[in-house]
PDB file of N, CA and C in Angstrom:
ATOM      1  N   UNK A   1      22.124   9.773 -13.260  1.00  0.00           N
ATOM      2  CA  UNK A   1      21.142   9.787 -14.331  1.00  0.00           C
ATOM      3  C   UNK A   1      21.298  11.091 -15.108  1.00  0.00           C
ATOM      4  N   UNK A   2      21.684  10.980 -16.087  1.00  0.00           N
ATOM      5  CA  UNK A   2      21.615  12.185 -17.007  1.00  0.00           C
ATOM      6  C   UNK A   2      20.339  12.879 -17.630  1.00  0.00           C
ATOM      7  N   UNK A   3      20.181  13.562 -17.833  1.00  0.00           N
ATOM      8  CA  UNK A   3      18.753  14.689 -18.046  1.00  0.00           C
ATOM      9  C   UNK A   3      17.761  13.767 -19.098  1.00  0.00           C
ATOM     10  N   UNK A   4      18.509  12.932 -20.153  1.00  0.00           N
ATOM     11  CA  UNK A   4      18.053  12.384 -21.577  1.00  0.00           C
ATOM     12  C   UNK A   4      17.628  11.140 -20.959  1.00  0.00           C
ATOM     13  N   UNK A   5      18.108  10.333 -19.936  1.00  0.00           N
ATOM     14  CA  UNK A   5      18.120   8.873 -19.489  1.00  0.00           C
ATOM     15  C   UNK A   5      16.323   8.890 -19.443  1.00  0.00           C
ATOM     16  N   UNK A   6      15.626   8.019 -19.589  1.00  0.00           N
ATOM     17  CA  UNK A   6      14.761   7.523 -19.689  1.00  0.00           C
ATOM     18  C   UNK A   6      14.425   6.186 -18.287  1.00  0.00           C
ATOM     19  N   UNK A   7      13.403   6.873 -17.084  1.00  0.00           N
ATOM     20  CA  UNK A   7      12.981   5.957 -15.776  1.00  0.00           C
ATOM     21  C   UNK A   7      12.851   4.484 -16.573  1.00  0.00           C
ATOM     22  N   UNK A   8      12.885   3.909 -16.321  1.00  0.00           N
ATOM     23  CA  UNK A   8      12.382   2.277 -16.553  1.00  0.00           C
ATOM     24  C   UNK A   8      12.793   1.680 -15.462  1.00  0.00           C
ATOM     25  N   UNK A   9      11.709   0.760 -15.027  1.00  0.00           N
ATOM     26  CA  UNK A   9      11.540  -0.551 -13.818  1.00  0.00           C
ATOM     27  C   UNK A   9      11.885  -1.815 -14.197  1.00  0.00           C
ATOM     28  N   UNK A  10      12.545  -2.614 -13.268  1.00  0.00           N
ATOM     29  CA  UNK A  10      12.687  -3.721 -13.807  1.00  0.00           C
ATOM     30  C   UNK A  10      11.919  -4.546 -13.156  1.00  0.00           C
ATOM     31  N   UNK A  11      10.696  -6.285 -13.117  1.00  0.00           N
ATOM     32  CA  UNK A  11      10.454  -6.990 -12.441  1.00  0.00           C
ATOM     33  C   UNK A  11      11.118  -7.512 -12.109  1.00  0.00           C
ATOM     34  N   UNK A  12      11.779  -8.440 -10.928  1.00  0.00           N
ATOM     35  CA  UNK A  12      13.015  -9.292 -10.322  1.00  0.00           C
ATOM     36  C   UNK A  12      12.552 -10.686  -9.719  1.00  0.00           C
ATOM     37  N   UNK A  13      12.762 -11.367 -10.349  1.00  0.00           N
ATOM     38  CA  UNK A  13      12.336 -13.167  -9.417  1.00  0.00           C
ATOM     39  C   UNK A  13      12.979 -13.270  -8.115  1.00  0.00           C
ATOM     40  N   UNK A  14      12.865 -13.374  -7.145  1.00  0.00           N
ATOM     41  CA  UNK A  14      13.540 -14.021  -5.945  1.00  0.00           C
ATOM     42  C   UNK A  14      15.031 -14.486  -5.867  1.00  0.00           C
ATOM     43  N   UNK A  15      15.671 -14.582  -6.793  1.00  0.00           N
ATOM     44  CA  UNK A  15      16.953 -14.803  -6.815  1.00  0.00           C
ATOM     45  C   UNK A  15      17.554 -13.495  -7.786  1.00  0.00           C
ATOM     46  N   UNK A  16      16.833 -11.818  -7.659  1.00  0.00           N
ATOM     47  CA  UNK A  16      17.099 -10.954  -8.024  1.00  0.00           C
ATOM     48  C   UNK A  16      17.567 -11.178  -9.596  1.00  0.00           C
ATOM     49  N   UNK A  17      16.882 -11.947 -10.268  1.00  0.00           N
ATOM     50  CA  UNK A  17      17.245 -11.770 -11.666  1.00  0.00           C
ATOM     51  C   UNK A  17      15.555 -11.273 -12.886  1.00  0.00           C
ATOM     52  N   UNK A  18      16.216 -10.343 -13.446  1.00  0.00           N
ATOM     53  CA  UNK A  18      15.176  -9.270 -13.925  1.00  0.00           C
ATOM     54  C   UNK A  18      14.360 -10.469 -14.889  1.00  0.00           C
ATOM     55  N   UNK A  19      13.087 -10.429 -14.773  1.00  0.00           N
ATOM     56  CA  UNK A  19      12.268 -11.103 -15.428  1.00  0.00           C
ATOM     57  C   UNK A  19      11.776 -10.167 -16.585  1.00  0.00           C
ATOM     58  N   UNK A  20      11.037  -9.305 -16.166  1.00  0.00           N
ATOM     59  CA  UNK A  20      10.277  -8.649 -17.661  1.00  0.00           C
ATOM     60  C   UNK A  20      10.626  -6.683 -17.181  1.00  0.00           C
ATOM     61  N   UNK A  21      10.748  -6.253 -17.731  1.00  0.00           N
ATOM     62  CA  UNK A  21      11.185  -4.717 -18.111  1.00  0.00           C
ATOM     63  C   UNK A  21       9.866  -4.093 -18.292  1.00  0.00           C
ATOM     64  N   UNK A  22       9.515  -2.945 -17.495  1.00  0.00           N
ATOM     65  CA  UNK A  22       7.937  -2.623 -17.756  1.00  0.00           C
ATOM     66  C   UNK A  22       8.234  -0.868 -18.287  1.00  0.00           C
ATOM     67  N   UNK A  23       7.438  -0.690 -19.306  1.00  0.00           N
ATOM     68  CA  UNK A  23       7.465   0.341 -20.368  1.00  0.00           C
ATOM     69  C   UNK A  23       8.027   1.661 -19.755  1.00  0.00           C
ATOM     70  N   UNK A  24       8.570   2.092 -20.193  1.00  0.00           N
ATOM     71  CA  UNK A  24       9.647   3.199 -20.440  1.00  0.00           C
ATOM     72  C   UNK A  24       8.321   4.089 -19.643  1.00  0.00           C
ATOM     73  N   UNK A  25       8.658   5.104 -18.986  1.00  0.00           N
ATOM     74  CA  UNK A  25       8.070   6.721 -18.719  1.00  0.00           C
ATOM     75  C   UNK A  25       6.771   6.312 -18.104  1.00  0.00           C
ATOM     76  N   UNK A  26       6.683   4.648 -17.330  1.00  0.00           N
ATOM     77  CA  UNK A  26       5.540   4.462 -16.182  1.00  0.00           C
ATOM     78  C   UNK A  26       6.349   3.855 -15.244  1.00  0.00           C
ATOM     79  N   UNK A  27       5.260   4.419 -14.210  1.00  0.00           N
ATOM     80  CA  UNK A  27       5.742   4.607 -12.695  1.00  0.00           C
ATOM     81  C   UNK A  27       4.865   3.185 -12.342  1.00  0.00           C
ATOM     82  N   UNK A  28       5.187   2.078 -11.265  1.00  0.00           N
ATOM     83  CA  UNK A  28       4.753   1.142 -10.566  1.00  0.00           C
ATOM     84  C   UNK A  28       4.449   1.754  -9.382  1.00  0.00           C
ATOM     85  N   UNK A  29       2.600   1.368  -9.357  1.00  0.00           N
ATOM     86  CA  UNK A  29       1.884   1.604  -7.988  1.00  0.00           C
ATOM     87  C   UNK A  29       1.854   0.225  -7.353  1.00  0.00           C
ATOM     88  N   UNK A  30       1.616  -0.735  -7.880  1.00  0.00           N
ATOM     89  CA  UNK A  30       0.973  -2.016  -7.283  1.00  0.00           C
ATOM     90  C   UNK A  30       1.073  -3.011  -8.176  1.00  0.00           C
ATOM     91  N   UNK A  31       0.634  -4.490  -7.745  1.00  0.00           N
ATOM     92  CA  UNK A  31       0.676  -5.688  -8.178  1.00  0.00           C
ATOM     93  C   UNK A  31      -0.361  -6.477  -7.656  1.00  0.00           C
ATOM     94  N   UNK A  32      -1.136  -6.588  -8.314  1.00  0.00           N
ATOM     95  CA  UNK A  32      -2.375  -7.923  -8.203  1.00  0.00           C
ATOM     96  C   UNK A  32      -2.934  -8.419  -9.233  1.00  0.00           C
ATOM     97  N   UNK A  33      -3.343  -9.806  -8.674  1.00  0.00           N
ATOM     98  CA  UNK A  33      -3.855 -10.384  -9.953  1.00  0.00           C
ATOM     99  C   UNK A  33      -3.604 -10.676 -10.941  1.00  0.00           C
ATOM    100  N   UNK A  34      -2.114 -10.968 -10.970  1.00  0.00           N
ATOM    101  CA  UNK A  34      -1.275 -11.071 -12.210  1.00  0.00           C
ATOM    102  C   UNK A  34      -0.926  -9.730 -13.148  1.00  0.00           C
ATOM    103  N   UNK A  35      -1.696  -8.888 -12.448  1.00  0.00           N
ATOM    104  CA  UNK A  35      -1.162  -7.547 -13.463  1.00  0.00           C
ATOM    105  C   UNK A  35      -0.517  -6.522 -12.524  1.00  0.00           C
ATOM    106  N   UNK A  36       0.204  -5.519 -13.217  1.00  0.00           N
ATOM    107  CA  UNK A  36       1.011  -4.271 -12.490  1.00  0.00           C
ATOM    108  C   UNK A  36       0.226  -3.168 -12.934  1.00  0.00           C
ATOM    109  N   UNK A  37      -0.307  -2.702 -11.773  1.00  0.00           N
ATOM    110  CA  UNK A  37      -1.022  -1.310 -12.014  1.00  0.00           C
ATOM    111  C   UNK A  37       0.259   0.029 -12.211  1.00  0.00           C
ATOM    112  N   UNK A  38       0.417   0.667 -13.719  1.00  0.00           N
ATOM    113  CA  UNK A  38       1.477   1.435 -13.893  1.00  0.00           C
ATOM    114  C   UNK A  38       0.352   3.010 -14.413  1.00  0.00           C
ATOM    115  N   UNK A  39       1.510   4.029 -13.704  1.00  0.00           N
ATOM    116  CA  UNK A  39       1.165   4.923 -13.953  1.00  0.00           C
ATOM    117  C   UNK A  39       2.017   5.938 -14.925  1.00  0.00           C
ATOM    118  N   UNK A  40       1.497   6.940 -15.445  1.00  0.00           N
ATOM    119  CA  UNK A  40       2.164   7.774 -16.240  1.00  0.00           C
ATOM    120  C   UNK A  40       1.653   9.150 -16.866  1.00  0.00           C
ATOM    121  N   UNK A  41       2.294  10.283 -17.327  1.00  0.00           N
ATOM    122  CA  UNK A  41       2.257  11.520 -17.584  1.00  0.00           C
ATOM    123  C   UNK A  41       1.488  11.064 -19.118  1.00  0.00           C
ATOM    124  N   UNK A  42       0.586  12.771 -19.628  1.00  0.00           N
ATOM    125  CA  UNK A  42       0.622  12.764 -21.048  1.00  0.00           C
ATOM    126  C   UNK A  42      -0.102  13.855 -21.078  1.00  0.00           C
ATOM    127  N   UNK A  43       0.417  14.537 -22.091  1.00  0.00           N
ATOM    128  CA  UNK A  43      -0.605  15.934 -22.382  1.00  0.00           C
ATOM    129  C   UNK A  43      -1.961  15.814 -23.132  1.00  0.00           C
ATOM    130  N   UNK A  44      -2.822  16.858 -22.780  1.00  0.00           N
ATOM    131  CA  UNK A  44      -4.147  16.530 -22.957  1.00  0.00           C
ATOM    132  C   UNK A  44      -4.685  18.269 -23.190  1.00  0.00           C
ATOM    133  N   UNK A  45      -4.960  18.709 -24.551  1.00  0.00           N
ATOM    134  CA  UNK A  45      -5.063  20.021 -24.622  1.00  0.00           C
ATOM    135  C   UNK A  45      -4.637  20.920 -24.028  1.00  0.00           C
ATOM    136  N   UNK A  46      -3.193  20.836 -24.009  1.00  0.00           N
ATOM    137  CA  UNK A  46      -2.407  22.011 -23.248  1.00  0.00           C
ATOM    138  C   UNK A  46      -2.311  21.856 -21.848  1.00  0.00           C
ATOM    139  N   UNK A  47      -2.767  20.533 -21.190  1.00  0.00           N
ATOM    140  CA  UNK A  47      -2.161  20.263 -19.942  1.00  0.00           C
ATOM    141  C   UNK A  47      -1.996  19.087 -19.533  1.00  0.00           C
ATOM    142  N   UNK A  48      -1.693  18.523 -18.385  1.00  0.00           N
ATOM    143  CA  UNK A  48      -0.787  17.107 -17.917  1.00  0.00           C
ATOM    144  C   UNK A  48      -2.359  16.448 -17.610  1.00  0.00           C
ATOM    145  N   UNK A  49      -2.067  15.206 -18.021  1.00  0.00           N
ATOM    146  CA  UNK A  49      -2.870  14.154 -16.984  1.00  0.00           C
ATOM    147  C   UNK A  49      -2.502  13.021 -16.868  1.00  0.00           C
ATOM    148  N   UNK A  50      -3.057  11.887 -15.985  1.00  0.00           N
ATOM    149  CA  UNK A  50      -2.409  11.244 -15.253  1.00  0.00           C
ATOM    150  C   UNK A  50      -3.509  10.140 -16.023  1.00  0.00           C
ATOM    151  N   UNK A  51      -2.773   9.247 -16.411  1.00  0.00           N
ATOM    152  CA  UNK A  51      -2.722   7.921 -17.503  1.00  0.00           C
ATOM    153  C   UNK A  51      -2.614   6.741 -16.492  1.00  0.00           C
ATOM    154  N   UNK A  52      -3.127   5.483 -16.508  1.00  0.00           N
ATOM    155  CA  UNK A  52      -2.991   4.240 -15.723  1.00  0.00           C
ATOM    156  C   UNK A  52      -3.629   3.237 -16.486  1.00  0.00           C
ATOM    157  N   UNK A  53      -2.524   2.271 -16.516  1.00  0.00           N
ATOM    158  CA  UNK A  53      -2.691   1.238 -17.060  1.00  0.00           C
ATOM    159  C   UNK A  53      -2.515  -0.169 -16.278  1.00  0.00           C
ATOM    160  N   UNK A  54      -2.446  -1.331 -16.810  1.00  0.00           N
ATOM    161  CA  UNK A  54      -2.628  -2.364 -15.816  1.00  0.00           C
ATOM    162  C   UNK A  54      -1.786  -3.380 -16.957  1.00  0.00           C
ATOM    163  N   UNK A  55      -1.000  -4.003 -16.616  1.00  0.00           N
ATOM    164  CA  UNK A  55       0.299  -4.543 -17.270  1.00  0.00           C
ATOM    165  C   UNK A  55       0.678  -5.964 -16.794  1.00  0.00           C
ATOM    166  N   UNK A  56       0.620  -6.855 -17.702  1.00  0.00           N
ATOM    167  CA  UNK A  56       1.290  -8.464 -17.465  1.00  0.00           C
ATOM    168  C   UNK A  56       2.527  -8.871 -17.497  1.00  0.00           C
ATOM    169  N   UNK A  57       2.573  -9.921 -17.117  1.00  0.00           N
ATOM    170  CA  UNK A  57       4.130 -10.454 -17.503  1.00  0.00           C
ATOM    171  C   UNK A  57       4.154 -10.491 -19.161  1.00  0.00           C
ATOM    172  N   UNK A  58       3.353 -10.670 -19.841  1.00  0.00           N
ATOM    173  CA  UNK A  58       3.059 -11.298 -21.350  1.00  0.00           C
ATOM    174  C   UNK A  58       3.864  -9.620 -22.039  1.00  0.00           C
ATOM    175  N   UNK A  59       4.237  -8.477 -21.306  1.00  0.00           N
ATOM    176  CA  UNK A  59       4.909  -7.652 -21.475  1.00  0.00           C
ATOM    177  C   UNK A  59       3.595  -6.542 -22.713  1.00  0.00           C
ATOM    178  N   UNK A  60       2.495  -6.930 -22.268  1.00  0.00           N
ATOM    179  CA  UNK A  60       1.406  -6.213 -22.814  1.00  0.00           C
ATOM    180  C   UNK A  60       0.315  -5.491 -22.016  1.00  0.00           C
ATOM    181  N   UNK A  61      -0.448  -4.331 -22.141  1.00  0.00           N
ATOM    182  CA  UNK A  61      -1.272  -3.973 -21.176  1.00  0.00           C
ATOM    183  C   UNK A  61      -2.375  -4.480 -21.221  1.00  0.00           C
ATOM    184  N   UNK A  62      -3.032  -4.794 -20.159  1.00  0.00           N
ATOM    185  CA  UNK A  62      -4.654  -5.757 -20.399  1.00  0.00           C
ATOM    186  C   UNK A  62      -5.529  -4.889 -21.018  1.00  0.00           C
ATOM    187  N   UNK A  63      -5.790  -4.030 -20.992  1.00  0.00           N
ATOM    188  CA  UNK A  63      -6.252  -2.733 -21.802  1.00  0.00           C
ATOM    189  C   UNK A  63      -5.776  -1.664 -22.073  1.00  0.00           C
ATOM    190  N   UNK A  64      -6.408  -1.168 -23.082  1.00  0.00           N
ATOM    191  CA  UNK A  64      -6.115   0.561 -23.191  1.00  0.00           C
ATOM    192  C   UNK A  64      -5.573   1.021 -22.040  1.00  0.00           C
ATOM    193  N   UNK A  65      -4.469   1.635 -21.592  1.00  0.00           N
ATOM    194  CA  UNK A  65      -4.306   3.011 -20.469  1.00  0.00           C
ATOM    195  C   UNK A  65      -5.561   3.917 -20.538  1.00  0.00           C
ATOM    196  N   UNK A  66      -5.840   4.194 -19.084  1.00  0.00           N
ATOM    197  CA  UNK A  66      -7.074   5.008 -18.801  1.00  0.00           C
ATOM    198  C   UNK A  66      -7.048   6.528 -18.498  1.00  0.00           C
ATOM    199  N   UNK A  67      -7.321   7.057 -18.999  1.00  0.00           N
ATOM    200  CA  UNK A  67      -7.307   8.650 -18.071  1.00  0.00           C
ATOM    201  C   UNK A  67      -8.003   9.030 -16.951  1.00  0.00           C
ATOM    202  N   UNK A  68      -7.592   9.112 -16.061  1.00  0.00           N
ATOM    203  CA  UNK A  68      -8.134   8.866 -14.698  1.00  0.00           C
ATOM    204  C   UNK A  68      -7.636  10.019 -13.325  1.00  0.00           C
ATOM    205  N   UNK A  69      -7.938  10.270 -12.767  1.00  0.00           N
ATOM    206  CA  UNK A  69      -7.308  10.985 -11.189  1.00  0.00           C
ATOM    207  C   UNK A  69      -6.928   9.405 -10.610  1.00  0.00           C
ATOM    208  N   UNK A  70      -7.194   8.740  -9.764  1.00  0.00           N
ATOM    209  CA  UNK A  70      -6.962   7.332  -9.459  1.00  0.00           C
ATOM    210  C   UNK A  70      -7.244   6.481  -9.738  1.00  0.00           C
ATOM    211  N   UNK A  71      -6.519   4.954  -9.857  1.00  0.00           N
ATOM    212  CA  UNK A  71      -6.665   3.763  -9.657  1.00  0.00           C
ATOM    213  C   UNK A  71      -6.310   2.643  -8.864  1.00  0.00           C
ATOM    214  N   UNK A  72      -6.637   2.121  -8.363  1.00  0.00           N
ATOM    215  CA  UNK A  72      -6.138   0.776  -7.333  1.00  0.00           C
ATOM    216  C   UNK A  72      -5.953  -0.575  -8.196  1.00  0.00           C
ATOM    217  N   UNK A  73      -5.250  -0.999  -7.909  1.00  0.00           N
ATOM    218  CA  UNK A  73      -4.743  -2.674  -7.991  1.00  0.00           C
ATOM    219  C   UNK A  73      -6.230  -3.685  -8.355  1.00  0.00           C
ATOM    220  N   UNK A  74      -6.176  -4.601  -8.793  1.00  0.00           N
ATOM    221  CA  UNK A  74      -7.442  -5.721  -9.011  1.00  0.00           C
ATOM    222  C   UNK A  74      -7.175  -6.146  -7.562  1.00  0.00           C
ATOM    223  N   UNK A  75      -9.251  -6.471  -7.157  1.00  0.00           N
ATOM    224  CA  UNK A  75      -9.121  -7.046  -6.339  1.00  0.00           C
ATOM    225  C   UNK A  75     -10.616  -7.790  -6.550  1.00  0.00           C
ATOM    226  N   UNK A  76     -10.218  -9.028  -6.068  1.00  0.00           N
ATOM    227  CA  UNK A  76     -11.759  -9.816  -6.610  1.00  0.00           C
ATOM    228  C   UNK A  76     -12.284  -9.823  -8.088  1.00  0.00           C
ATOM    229  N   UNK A  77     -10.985  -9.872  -9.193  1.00  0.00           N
ATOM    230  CA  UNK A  77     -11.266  -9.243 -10.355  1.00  0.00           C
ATOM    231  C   UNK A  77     -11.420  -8.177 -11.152  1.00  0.00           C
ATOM    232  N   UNK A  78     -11.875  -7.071 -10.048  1.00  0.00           N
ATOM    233  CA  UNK A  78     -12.244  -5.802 -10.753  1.00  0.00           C
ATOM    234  C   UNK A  78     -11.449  -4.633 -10.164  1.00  0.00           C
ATOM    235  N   UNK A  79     -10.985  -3.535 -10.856  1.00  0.00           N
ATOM    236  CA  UNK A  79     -10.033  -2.433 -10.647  1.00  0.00           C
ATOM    237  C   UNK A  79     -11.000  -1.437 -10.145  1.00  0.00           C
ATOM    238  N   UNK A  80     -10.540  -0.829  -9.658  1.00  0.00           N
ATOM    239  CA  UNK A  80     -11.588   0.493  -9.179  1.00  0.00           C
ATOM    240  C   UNK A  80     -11.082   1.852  -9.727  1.00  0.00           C
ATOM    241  N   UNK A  81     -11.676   2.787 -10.756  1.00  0.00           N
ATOM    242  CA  UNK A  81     -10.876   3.674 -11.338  1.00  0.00           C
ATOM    243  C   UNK A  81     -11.994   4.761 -11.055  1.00  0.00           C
ATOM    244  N   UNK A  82     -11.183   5.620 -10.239  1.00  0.00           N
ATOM    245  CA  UNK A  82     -11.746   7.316 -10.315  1.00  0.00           C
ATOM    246  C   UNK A  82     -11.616   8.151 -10.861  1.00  0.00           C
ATOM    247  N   UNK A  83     -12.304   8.698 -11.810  1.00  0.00           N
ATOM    248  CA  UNK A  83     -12.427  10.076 -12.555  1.00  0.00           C
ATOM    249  C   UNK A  83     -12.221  11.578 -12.621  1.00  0.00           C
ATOM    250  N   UNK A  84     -11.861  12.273 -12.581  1.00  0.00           N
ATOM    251  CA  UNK A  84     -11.343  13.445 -12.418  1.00  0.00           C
ATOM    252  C   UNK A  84     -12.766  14.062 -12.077  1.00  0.00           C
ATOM    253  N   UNK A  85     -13.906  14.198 -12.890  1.00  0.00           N
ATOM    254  CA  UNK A  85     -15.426  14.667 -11.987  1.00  0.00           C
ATOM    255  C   UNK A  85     -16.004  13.682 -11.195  1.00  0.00           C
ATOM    256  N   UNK A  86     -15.303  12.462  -9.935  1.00  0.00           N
ATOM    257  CA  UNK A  86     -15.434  12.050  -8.909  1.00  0.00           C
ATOM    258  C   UNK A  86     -16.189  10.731  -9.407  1.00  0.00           C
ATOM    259  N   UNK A  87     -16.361  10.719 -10.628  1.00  0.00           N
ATOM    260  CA  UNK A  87     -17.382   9.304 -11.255  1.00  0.00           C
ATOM    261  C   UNK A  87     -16.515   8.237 -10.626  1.00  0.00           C
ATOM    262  N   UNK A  88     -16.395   7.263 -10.009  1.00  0.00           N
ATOM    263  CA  UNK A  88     -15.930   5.642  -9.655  1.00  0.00           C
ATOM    264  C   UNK A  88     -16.589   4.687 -10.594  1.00  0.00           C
ATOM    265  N   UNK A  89     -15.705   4.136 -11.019  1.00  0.00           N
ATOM    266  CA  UNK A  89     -16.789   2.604 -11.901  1.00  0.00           C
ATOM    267  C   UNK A  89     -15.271   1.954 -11.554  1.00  0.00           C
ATOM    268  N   UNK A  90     -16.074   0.418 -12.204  1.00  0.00           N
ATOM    269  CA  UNK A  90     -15.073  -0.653 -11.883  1.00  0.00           C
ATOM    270  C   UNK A  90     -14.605  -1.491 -13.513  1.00  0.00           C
ATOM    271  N   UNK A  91     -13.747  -2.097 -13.773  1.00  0.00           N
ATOM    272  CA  UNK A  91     -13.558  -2.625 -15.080  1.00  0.00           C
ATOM    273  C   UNK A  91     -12.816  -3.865 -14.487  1.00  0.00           C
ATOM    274  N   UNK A  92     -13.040  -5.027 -15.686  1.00  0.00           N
ATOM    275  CA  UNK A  92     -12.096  -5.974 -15.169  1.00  0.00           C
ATOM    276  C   UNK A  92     -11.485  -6.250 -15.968  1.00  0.00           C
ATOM    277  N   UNK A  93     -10.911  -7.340 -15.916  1.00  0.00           N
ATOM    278  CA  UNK A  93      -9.544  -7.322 -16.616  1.00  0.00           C
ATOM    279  C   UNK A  93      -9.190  -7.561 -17.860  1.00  0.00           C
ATOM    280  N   UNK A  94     -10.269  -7.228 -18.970  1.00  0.00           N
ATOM    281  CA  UNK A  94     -10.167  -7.042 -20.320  1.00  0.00           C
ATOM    282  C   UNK A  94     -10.812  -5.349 -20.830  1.00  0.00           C
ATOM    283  N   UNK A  95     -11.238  -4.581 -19.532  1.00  0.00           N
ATOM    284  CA  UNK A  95     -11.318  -3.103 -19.832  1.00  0.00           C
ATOM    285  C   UNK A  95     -12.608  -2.917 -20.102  1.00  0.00           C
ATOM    286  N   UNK A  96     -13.664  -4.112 -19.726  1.00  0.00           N
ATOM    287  CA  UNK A  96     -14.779  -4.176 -19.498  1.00  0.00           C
ATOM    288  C   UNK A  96     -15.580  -3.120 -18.648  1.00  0.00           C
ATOM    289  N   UNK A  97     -15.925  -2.214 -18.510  1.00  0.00           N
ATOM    290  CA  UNK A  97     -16.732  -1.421 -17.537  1.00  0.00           C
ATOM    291  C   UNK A  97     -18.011  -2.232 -16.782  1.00  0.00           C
ATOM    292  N   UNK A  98     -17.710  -2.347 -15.831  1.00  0.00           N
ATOM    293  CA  UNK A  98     -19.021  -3.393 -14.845  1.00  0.00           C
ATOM    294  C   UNK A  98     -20.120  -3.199 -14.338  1.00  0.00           C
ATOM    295  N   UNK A  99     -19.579  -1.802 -13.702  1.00  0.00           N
ATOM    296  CA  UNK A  99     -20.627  -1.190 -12.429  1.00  0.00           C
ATOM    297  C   UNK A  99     -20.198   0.037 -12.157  1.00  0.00           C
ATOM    298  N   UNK A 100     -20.746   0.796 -11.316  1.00  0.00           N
ATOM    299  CA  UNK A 100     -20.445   2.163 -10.876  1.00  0.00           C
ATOM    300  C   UNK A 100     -20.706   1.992  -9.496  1.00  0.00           C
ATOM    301  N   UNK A 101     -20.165   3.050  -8.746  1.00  0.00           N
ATOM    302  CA  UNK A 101     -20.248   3.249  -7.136  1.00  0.00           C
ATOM    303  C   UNK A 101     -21.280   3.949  -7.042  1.00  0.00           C
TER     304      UNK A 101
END
Protein backbone atom coordinates (compact mmCIF):
# COMPACT_ATOMS: atom_id res chain seq x y z
CA UNK A 1 0.00 0.00 0.00
CA UNK A 2 1.52 3.17 -0.88
CA UNK A 3 1.23 6.31 1.48
CA UNK A 4 -1.59 8.05 -1.23
CA UNK A 5 -3.67 4.55 -1.56
CA UNK A 6 -6.92 5.17 -0.06
CA UNK A 7 -8.47 1.96 2.80
CA UNK A 8 -11.67 0.81 1.10
CA UNK A 9 -13.74 -2.51 2.07
CA UNK A 10 -15.26 -4.61 -0.08
CA UNK A 11 -18.84 -6.61 0.78
CA UNK A 12 -18.39 -10.37 -0.63
CA UNK A 13 -21.46 -12.89 -1.35
CA UNK A 14 -20.60 -16.44 -0.40
CA UNK A 15 -19.07 -17.40 -3.53
CA UNK A 16 -16.43 -14.47 -2.66
CA UNK A 17 -17.63 -12.16 -5.33
CA UNK A 18 -17.64 -8.36 -4.24
CA UNK A 19 -21.19 -7.15 -4.05
CA UNK A 20 -21.17 -3.42 -3.02
CA UNK A 21 -17.82 -1.30 -2.15
CA UNK A 22 -18.40 0.69 1.13
CA UNK A 23 -17.08 4.45 1.16
CA UNK A 24 -13.58 5.25 0.94
CA UNK A 25 -11.75 6.36 4.58
CA UNK A 26 -14.57 4.10 6.79
CA UNK A 27 -13.65 1.43 8.85
CA UNK A 28 -16.39 -1.70 9.27
CA UNK A 29 -17.46 -2.43 12.93
CA UNK A 30 -20.54 -4.57 12.36
CA UNK A 31 -23.57 -5.74 10.39
CA UNK A 32 -27.21 -5.83 11.40
CA UNK A 33 -30.31 -5.27 10.22
CA UNK A 34 -29.53 -4.82 6.84
CA UNK A 35 -27.16 -2.01 7.56
CA UNK A 36 -23.16 -1.79 8.17
CA UNK A 37 -22.28 0.14 11.10
CA UNK A 38 -19.01 2.17 9.53
CA UNK A 39 -16.71 4.18 11.24
CA UNK A 40 -14.43 7.11 10.45
CA UNK A 41 -11.93 10.10 11.22
CA UNK A 42 -12.79 14.01 10.74
CA UNK A 43 -11.58 17.16 12.13
CA UNK A 44 -13.61 19.17 14.38
CA UNK A 45 -12.02 22.63 15.51
CA UNK A 46 -8.56 21.70 15.48
CA UNK A 47 -9.01 18.14 16.56
CA UNK A 48 -9.98 14.41 15.49
CA UNK A 49 -13.32 12.86 16.13
CA UNK A 50 -14.77 9.82 15.59
CA UNK A 51 -17.82 9.88 12.96
CA UNK A 52 -20.31 6.65 12.59
CA UNK A 53 -22.53 5.97 10.25
CA UNK A 54 -24.85 3.07 9.38
CA UNK A 55 -24.76 2.00 5.60
CA UNK A 56 -26.97 -0.29 3.10
CA UNK A 57 -26.53 -2.33 0.33
CA UNK A 58 -28.60 0.56 -1.68
CA UNK A 59 -24.76 1.94 -1.37
CA UNK A 60 -26.31 4.98 0.76
CA UNK A 61 -26.15 5.86 4.51
CA UNK A 62 -29.54 5.51 6.42
CA UNK A 63 -28.69 8.76 7.96
CA UNK A 64 -26.49 11.54 8.48
CA UNK A 65 -22.99 10.11 10.02
CA UNK A 66 -23.06 10.87 13.75
CA UNK A 67 -20.45 12.33 15.95
CA UNK A 68 -20.18 10.15 18.65
CA UNK A 69 -17.42 8.29 21.18
CA UNK A 70 -19.49 4.89 20.39
CA UNK A 71 -21.91 3.03 18.50
CA UNK A 72 -23.26 -0.53 18.25
CA UNK A 73 -24.95 -2.36 15.40
CA UNK A 74 -29.15 -2.24 15.21
CA UNK A 75 -30.70 -4.41 17.36
CA UNK A 76 -34.50 -4.74 17.71
CA UNK A 77 -34.49 -1.73 15.36
CA UNK A 78 -32.73 0.75 17.28
CA UNK A 79 -28.81 1.68 17.37
CA UNK A 80 -27.45 2.66 20.59
CA UNK A 81 -25.10 5.77 20.21
CA UNK A 82 -22.85 7.23 23.01
CA UNK A 83 -21.74 10.66 23.32
CA UNK A 84 -18.57 11.97 24.17
CA UNK A 85 -20.31 13.73 27.66
CA UNK A 86 -21.61 9.98 28.39
CA UNK A 87 -25.34 11.00 27.03
CA UNK A 88 -26.71 7.31 25.43
CA UNK A 89 -29.91 7.72 23.29
CA UNK A 90 -31.11 5.36 20.73
CA UNK A 91 -32.15 6.24 16.91
CA UNK A 92 -33.62 4.00 14.41
CA UNK A 93 -33.18 3.49 11.26
CA UNK A 94 -34.11 6.71 9.53
CA UNK A 95 -31.94 8.84 12.33
CA UNK A 96 -34.94 9.24 14.34
CA UNK A 97 -33.87 9.89 18.04
CA UNK A 98 -36.29 7.58 20.31
CA UNK A 99 -35.30 7.46 23.81
CA UNK A 100 -32.46 7.99 26.12
CA UNK A 101 -30.81 5.63 28.75
Amino acid sequence: RNEDDVEQDFVYDTRLRPQIALPENWRYLGYSEGLFLLQSKAERNYSEVDLFGYYGFNGQFAFDPIEAQKAAPFENGLARIEFDDGDVQYFDKVGRYTRSQ
